[in-house]
Protein backbone atom coordinates (compact mmCIF):
# COMPACT_ATOMS: atom_id res chain seq x y z
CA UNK A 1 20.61 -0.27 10.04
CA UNK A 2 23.12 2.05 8.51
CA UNK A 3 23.18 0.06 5.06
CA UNK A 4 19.32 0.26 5.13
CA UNK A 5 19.39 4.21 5.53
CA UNK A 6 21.94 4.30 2.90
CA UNK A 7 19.86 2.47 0.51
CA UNK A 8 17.19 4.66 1.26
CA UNK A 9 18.87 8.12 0.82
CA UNK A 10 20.69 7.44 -2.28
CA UNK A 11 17.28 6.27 -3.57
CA UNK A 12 15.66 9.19 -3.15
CA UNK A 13 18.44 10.73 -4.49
CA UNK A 14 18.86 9.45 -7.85
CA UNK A 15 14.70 9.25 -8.36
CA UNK A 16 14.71 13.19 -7.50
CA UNK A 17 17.35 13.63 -10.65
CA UNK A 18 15.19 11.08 -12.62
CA UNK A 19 12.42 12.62 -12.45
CA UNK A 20 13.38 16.41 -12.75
CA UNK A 21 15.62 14.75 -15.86
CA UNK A 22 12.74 12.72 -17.15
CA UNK A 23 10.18 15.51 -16.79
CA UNK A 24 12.95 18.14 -19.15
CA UNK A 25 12.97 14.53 -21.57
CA UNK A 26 9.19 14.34 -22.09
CA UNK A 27 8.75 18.55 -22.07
CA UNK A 28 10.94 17.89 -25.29
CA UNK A 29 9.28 15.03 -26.70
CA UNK A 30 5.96 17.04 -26.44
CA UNK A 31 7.50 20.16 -27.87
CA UNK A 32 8.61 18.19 -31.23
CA UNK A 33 5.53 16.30 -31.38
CA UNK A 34 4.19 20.27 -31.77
CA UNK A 35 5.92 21.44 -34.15
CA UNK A 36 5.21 18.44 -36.07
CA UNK A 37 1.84 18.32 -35.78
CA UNK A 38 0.93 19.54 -38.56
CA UNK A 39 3.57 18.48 -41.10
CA UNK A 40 3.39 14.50 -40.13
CA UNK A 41 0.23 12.10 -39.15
CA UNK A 42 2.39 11.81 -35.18
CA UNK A 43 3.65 8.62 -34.71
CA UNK A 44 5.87 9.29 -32.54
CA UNK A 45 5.06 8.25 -28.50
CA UNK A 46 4.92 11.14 -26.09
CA UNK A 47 7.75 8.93 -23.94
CA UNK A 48 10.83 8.82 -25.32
CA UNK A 49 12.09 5.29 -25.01
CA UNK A 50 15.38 6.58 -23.64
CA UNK A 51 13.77 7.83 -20.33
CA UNK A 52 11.74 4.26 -19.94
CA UNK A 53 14.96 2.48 -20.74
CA UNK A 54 16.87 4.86 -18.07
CA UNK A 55 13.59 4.20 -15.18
CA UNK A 56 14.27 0.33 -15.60
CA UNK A 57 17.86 0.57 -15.29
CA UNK A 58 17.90 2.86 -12.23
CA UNK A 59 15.85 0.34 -11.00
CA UNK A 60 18.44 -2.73 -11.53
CA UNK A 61 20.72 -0.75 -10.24
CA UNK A 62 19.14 0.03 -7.31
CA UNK A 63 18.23 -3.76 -7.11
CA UNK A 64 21.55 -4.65 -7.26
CA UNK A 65 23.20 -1.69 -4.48
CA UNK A 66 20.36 -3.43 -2.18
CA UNK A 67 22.07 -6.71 -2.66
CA UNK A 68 25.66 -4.99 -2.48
CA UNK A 69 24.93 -3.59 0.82
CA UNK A 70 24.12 -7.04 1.53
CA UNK A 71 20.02 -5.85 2.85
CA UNK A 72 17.36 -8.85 2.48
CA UNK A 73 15.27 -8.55 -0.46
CA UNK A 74 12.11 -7.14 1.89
CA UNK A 75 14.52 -4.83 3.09
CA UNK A 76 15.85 -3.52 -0.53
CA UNK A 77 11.38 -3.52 -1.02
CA UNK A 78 11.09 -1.03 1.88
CA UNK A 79 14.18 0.70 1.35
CA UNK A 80 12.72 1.24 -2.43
CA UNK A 81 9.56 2.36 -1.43
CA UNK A 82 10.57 4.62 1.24
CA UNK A 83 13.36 6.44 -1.11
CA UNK A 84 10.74 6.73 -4.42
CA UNK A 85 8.50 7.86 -1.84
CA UNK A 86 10.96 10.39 -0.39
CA UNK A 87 12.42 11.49 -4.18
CA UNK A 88 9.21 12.53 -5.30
CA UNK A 89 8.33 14.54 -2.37
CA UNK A 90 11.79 16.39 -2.75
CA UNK A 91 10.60 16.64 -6.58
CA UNK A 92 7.60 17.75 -5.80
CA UNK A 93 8.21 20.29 -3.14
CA UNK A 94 11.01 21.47 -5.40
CA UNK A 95 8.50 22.22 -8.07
CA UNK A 96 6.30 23.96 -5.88
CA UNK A 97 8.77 26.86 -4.62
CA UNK A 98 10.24 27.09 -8.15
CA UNK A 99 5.93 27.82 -10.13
């Protein structure tokens, strides 16, 4: 049970600092795409490959702690679900007492 809860805090964890990171990433983005607006035809997508690239490898590496901590895979599922779940209620909340 302990591995399980593990799992689950540390994934809600890391998606609360992916998403308050990826959320700063795409602010950016959008900000250049702005100022550029008017100087090039905008080609450029309004998410940076870097934070898609990041999202699928905290995602592998969340995989792959699930089968460290030795959980079955429908375990690591819940355990996945539960912590996204979890990290962007944390994210959201935080956004909430910070507008």
């Amino acid at each position: 049970m302990f591995p399980f809860i593990l799992h689950t805090v540390i994934t809600a964890l890391t998606t609360t600092a992916f998403l308050g990171w990826g959320r700063a990433q795409v602010e950016a983005q959008l900000d250049k795409m702005q100022q550029k607006v008017h100087f090039t035809p905008g080609a450029e997508a309004p998410l940076p490959p870097v934070v898609a690239l990041t999202g699928a490898a905290l995602l592998s590496g969340q995989l792959l702690a699930g089968r460290a901590l030795r959980l079955r895979g429908w375990q690591t599922l819940l355990s996945l679900l539960l912590g996204v779940t979890g990290g962007a209620v944390l994210f959201l909340n935080r956004m909430n007492r910070f507008s």
